[in-house]
C-alpha atoms as a PDB file:
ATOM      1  CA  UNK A   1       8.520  -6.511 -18.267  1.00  0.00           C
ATOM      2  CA  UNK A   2       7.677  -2.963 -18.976  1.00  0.00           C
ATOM      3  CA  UNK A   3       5.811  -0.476 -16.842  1.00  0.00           C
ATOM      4  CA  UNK A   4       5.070   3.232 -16.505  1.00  0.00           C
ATOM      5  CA  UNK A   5       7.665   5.386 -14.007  1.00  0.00           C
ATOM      6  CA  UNK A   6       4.605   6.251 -12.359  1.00  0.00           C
ATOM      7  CA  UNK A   7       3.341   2.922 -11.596  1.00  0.00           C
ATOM      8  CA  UNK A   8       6.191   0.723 -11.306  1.00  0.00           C
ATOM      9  CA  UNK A   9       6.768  -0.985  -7.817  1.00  0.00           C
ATOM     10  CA  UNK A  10      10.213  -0.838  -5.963  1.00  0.00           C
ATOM     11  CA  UNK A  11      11.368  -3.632  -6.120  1.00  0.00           C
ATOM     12  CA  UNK A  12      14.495  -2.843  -4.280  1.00  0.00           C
ATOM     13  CA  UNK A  13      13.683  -4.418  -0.681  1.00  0.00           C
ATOM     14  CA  UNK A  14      15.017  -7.094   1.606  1.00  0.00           C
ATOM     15  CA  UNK A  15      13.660  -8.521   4.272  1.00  0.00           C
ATOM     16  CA  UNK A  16      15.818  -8.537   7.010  1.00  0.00           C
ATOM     17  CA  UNK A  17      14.832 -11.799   8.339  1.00  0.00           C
ATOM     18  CA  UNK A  18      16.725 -13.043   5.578  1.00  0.00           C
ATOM     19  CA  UNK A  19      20.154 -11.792   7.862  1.00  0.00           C
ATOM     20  CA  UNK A  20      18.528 -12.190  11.469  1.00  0.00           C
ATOM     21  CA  UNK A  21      21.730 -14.143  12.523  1.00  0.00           C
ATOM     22  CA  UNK A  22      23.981 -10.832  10.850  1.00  0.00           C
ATOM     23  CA  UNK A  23      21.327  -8.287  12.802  1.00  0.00           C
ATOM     24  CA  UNK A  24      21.685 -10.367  16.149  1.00  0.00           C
ATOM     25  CA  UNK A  25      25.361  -9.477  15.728  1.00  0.00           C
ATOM     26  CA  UNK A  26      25.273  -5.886  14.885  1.00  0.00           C
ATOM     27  CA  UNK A  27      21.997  -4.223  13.202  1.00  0.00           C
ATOM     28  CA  UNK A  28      23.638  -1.319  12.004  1.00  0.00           C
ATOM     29  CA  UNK A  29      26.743  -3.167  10.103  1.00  0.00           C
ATOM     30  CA  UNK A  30      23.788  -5.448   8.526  1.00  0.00           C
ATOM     31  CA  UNK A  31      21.748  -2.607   7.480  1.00  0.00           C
ATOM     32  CA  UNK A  32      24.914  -0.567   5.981  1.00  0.00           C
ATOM     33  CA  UNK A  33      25.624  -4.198   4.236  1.00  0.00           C
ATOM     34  CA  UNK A  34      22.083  -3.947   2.647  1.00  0.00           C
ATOM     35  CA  UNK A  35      22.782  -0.595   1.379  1.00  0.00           C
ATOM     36  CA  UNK A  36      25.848  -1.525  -0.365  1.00  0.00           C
ATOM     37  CA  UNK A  37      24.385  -4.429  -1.909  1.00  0.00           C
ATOM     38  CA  UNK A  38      22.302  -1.671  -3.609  1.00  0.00           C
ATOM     39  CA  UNK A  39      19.142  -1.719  -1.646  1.00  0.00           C
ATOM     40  CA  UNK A  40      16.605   0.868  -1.093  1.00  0.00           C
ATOM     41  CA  UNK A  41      14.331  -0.530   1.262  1.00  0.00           C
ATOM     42  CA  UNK A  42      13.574  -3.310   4.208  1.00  0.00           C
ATOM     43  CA  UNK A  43      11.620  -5.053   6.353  1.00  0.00           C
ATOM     44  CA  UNK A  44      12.201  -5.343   9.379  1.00  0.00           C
ATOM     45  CA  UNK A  45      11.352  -8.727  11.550  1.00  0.00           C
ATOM     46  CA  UNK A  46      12.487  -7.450  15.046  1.00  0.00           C
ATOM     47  CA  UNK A  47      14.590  -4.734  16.299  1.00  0.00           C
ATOM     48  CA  UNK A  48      17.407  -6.500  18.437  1.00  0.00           C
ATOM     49  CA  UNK A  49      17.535  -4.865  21.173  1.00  0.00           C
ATOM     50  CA  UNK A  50      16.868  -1.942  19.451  1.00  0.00           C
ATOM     51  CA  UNK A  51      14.308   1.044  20.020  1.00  0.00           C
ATOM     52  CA  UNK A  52      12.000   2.160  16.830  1.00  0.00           C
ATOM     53  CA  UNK A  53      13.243   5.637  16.853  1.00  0.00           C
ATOM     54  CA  UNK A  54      17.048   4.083  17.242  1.00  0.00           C
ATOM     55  CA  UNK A  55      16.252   1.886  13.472  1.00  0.00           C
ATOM     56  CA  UNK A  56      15.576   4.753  11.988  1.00  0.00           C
ATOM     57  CA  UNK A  57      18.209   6.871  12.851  1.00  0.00           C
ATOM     58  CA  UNK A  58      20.010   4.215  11.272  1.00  0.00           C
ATOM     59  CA  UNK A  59      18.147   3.863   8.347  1.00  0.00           C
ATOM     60  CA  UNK A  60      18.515   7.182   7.713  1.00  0.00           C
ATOM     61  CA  UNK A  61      22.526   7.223   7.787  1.00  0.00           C
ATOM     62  CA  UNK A  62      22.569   4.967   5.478  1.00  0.00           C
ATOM     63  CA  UNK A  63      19.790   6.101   3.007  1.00  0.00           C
ATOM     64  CA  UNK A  64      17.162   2.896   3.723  1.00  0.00           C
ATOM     65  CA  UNK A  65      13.672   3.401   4.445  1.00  0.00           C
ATOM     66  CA  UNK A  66      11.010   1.007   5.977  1.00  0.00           C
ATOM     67  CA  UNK A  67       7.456   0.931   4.205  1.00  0.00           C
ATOM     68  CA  UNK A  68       7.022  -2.453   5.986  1.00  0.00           C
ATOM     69  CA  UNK A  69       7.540  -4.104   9.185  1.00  0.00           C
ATOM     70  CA  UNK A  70       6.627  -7.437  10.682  1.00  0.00           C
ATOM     71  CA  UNK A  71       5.193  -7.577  14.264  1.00  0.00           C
ATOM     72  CA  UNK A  72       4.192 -10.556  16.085  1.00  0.00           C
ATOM     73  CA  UNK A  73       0.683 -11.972  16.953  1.00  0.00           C
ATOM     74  CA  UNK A  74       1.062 -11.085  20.879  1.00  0.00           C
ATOM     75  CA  UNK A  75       2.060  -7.729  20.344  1.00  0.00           C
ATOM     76  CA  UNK A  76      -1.108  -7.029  18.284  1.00  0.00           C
ATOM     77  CA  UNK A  77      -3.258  -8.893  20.373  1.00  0.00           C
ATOM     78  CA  UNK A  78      -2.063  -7.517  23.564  1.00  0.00           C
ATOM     79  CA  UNK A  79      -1.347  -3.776  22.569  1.00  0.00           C
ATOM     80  CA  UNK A  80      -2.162  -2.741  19.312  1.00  0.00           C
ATOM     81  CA  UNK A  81      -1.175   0.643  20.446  1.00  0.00           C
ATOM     82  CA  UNK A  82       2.011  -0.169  20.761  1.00  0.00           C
ATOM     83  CA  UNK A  83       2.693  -1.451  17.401  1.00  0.00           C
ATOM     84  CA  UNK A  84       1.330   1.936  15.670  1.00  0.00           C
ATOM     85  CA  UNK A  85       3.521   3.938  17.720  1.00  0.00           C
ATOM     86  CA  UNK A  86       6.701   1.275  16.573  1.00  0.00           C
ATOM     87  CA  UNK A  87       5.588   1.606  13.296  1.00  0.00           C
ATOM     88  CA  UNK A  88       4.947   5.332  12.795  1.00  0.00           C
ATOM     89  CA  UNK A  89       8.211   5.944  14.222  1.00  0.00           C
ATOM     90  CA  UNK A  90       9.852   3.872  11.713  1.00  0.00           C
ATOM     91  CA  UNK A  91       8.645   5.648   9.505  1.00  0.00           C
ATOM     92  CA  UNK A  92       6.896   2.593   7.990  1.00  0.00           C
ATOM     93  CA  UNK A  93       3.431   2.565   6.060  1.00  0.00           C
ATOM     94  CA  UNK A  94       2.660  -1.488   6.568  1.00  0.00           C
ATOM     95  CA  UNK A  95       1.801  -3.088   9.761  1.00  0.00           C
ATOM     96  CA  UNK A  96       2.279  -6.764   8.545  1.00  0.00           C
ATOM     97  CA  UNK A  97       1.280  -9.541  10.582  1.00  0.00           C
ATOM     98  CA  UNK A  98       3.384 -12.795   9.310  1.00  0.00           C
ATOM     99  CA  UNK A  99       3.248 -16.025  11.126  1.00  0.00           C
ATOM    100  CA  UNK A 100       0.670 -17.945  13.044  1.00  0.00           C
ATOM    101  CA  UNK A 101       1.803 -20.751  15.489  1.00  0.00           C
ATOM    102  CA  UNK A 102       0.584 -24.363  14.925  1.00  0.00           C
ATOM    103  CA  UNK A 103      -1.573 -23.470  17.845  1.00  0.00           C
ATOM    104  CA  UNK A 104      -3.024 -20.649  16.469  1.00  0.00           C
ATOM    105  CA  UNK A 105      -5.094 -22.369  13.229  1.00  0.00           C
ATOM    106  CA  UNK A 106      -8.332 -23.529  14.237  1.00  0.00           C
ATOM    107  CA  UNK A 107     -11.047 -22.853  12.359  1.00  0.00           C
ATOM    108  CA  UNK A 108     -12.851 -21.049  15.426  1.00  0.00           C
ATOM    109  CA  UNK A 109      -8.860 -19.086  15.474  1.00  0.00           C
ATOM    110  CA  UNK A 110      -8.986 -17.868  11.943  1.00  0.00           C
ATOM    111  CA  UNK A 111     -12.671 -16.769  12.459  1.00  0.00           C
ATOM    112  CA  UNK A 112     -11.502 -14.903  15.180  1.00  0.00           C
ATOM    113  CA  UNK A 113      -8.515 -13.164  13.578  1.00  0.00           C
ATOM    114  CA  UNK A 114     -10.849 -12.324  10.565  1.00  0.00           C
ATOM    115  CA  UNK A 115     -12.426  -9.889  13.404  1.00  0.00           C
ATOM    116  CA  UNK A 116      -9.312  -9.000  14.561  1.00  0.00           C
ATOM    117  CA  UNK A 117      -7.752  -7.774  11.324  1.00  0.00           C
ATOM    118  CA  UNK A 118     -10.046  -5.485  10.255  1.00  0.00           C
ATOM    119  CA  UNK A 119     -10.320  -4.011  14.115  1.00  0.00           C
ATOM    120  CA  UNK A 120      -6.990  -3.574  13.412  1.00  0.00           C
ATOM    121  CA  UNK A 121      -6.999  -2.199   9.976  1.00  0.00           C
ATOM    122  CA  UNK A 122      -9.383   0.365  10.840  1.00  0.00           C
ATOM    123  CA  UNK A 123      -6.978   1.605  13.445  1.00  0.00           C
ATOM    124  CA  UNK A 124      -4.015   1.548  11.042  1.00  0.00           C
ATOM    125  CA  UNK A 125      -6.262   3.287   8.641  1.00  0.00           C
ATOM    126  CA  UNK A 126      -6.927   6.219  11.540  1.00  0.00           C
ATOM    127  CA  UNK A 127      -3.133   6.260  12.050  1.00  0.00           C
ATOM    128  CA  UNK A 128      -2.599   6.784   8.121  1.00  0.00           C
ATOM    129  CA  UNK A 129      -1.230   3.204   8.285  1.00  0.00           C
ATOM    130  CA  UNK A 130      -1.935  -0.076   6.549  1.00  0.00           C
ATOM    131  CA  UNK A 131      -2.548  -3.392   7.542  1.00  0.00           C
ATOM    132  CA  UNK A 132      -1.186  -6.370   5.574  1.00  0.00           C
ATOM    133  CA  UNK A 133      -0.978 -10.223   6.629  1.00  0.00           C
ATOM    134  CA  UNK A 134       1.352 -12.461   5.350  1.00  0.00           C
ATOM    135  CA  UNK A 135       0.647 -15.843   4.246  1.00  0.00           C
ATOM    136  CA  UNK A 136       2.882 -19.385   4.034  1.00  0.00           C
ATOM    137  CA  UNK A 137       1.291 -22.434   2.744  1.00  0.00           C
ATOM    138  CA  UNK A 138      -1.042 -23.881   5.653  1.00  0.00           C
ATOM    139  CA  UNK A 139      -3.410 -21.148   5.295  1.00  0.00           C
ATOM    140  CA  UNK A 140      -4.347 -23.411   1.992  1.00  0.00           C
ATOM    141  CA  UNK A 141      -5.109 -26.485   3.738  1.00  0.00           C
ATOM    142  CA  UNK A 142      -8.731 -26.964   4.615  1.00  0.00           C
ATOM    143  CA  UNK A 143      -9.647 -26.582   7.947  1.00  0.00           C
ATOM    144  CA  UNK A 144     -13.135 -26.745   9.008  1.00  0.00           C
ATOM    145  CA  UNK A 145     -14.547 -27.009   5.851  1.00  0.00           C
ATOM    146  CA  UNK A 146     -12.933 -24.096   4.232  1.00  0.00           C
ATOM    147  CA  UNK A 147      -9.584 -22.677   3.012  1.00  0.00           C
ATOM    148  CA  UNK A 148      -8.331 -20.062   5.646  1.00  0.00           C
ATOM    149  CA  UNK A 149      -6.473 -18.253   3.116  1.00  0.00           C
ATOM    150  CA  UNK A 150      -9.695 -17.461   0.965  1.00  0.00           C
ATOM    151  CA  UNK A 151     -11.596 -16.603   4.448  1.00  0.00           C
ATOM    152  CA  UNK A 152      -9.317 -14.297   5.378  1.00  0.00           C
ATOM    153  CA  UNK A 153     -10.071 -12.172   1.541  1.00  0.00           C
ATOM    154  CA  UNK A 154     -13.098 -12.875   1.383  1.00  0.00           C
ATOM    155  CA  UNK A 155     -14.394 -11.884   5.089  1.00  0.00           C
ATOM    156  CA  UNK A 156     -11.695  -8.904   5.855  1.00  0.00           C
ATOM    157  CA  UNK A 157     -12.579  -5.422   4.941  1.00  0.00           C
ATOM    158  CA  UNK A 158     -10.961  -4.647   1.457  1.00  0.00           C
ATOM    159  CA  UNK A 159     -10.364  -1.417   2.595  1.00  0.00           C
ATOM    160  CA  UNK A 160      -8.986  -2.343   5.949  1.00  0.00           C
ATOM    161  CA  UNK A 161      -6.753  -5.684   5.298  1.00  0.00           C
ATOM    162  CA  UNK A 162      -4.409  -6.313   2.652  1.00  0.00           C
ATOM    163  CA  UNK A 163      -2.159  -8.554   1.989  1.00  0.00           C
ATOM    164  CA  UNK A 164       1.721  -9.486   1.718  1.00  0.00           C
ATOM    165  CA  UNK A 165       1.806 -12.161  -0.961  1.00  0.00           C
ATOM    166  CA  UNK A 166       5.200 -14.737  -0.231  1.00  0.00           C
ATOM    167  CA  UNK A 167       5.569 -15.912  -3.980  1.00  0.00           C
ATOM    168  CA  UNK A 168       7.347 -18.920  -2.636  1.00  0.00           C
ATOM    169  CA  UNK A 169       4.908 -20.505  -0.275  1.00  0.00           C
ATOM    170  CA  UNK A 170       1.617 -19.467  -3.234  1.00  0.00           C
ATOM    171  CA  UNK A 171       3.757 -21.875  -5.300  1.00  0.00           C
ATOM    172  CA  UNK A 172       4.477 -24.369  -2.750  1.00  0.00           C
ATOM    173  CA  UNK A 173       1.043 -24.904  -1.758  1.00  0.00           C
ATOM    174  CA  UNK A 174       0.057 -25.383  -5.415  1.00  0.00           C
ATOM    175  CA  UNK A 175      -1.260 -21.607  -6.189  1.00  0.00           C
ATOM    176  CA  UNK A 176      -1.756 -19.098  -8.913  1.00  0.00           C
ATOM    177  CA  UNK A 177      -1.055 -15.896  -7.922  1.00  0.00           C
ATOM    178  CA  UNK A 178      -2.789 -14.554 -10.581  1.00  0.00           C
ATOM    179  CA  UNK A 179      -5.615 -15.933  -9.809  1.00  0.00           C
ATOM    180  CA  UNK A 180      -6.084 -14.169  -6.500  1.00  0.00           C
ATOM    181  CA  UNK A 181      -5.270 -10.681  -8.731  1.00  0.00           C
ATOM    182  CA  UNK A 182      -8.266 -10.841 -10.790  1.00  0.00           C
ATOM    183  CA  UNK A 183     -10.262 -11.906  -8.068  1.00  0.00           C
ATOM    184  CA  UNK A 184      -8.756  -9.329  -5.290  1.00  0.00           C
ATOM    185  CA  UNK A 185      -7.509  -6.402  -7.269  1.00  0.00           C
ATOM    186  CA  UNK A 186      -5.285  -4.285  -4.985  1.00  0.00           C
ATOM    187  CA  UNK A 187      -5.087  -5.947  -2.241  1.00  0.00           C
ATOM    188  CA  UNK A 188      -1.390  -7.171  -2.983  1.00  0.00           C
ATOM    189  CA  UNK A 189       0.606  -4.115  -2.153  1.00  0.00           C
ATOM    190  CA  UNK A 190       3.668  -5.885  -0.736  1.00  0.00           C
ATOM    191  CA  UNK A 191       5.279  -9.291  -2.606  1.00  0.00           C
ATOM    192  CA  UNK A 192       8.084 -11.475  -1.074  1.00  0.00           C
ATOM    193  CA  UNK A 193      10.435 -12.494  -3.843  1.00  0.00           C
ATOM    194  CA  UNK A 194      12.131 -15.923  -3.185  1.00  0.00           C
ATOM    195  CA  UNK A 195      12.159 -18.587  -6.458  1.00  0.00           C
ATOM    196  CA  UNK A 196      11.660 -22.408  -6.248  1.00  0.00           C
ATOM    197  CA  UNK A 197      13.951 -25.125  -7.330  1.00  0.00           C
ATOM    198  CA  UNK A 198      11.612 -27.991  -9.330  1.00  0.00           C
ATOM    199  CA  UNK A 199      12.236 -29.723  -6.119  1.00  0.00           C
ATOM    200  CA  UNK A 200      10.401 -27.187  -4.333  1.00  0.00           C
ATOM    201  CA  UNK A 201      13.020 -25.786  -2.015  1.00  0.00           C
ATOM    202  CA  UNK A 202      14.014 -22.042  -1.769  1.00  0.00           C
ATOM    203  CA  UNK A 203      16.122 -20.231  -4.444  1.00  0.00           C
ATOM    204  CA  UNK A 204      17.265 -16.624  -5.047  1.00  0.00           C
ATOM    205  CA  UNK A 205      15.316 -15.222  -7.482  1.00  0.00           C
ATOM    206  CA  UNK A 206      16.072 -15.523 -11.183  1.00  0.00           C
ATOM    207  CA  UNK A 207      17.596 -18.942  -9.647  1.00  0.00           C
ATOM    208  CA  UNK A 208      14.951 -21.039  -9.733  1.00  0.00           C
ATOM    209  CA  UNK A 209      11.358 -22.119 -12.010  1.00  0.00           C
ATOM    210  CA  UNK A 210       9.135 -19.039 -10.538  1.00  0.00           C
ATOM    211  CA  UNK A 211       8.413 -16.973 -13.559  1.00  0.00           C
ATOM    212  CA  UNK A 212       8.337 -14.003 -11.794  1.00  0.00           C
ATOM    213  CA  UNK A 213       8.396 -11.408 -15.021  1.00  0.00           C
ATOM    214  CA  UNK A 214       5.301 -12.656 -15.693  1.00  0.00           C
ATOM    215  CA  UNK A 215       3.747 -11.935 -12.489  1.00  0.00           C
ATOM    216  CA  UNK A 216       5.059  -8.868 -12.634  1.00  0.00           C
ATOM    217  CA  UNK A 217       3.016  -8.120 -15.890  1.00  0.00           C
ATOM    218  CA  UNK A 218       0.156  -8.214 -13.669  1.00  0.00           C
ATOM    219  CA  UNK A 219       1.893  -5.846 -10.775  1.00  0.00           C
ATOM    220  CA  UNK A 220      -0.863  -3.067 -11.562  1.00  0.00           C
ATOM    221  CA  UNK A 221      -3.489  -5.413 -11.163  1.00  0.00           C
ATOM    222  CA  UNK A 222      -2.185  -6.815  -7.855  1.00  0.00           C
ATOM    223  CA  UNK A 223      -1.703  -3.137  -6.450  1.00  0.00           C
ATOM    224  CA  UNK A 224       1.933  -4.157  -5.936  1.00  0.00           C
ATOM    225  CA  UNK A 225       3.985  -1.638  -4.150  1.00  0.00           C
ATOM    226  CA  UNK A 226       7.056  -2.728  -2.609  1.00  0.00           C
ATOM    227  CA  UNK A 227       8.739  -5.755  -3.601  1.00  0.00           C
ATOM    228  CA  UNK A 228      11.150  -7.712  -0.705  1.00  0.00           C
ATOM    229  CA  UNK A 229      13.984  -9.922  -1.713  1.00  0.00           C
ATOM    230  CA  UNK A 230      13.772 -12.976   1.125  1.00  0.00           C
ATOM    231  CA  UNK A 231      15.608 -16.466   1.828  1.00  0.00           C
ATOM    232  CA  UNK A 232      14.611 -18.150   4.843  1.00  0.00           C
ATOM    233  CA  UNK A 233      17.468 -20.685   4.485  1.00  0.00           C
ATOM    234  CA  UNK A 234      20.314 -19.018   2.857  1.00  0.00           C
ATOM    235  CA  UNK A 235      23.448 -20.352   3.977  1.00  0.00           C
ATOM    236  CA  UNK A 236      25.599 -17.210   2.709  1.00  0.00           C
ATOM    237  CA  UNK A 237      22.689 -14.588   2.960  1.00  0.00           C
ATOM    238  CA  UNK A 238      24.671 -11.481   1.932  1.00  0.00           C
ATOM    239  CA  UNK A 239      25.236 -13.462  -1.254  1.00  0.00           C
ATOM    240  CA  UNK A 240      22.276 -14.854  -1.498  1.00  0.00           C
ATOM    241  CA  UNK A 241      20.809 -11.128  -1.697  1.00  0.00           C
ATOM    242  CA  UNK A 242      23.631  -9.935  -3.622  1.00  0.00           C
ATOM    243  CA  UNK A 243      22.472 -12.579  -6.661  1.00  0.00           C
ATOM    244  CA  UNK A 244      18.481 -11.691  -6.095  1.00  0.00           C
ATOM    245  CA  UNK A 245      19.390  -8.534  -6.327  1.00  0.00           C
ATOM    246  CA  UNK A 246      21.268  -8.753 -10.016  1.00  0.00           C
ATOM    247  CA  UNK A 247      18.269 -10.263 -11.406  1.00  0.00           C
ATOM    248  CA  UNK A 248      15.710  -7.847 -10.099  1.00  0.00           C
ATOM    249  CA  UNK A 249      17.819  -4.571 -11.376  1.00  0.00           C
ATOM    250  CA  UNK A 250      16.981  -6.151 -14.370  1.00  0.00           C
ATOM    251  CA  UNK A 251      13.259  -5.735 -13.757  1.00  0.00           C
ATOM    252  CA  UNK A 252      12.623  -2.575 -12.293  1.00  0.00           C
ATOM    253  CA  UNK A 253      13.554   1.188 -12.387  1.00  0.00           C
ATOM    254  CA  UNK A 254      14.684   1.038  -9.352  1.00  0.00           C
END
């Protein structure tokens, strides 16, 4: 893969819910873990017990930053406020919202949340903030007679809403990213970077059948920014992002 030093993404991230049992334990060992294993950047998925303002003066010590951060569904719908304020004092540019409960999918839900998005995407936008959502794979099954994942881009504000494409779940519900380039250019800032065994479960990356250099041809297209390494199930997560991250300093410039 080649691209320009002026456009190439970082691809240097981890999410951090990849370690959440490590950053229950002690979130500033974790994050000086991440550094050493040659990281750049996270994502965070919770503070643990932490303040906003406390992350980053941890970040900072150890020379991290946090373009992204995850925030739950409640939180946004109850104070949206709130999450601005957590975010800006992160220092992050992404207000990502990244998991709906089973109870949470109707089609009268997703309707609902289209609204919701770009309300809140237009007040990210007026707090020199983005807003991202971040998909798994039931936002491809049908559900009252269309594909939620297709509502969602298709109804949302392009300028408001982007989105955080999981590479993973797109090829566990049967997906072409690329597909969703041409057809949304730029609205793919942020990627999650887990591979896929050809039995479908999760894999570092470079580990598995994902063919993620050539994706990464189409980076510009996608309006990729920040890449995260994650691995929902890794049994020996610092390794696990230790071996994602071997493959990807291959990639990038980073």
């Amino acid at each position: 893969m080649s691209t320009t030093a002026a456009t190439a993404p970082q691809l240097n991230g981890v999410q951090l819910y990849t370690l959440r049992q490590q950053m229950t334990e002690s979130v500033e060992t974790t994050l000086a873990k991440v550094a050493e294993a040659g990281y750049h950047t996270v994502e965070f998925a919770g503070f643990h017990g932490h303040t906003a303002e406390d992350v980053r003066g941890l970040l900072e010590r150890n020379g991290l930053s946090a373009p992204a951060s995850h925030f739950p569904l409640a939180q946004m719908e109850s104070d949206f406020p709130s999450v601005i304020a957590e975010a800006k004092s992160l220092g992050s540019r992404y207000v990502v919202l990244a998991w709906l409960e089973q109870s949470r999918r109707s089609a009268g839900d997703y309707r609902q949340l289209v609204q919701n998005l770009n309300d809140w995407g237009r007040q990210c936008r007026e707090a020199g903030l983005r807003l991202a959502y971040h998909n798994h794979d039931f936002e491809f099954e049908q559900t009252g007679g269309f594909v939620p994942y297709q509502l969602l881009l298709d109804k949302t504000d392009p300028e408001l809403v982007f989105f955080e494409m999981d590479i993973y779940w797109m090829h566990k519900a049967g997906q072409d990213p690329l597909a969703y380039f041409e057809r949304h250019p730029g609205r793919f800032p942020l990627w999650h970077l887990k591979d896929a065994t050809g039995e479908g479960a999760m894999a570092d990356v470079g580990h598995g059948v994902i063919d993620f250099p050539a994706l990464l041809e189409h980076a510009d297209r996608a309006g990729l920014e920040f890449g995260f390494v994650e691995r929902d199930d890794a049994d020996l997560p610092y390794e696990s992002i230790h071996r994602s991250r071997r493959t990807l300093a291959g990639w990038s410039r980073d």
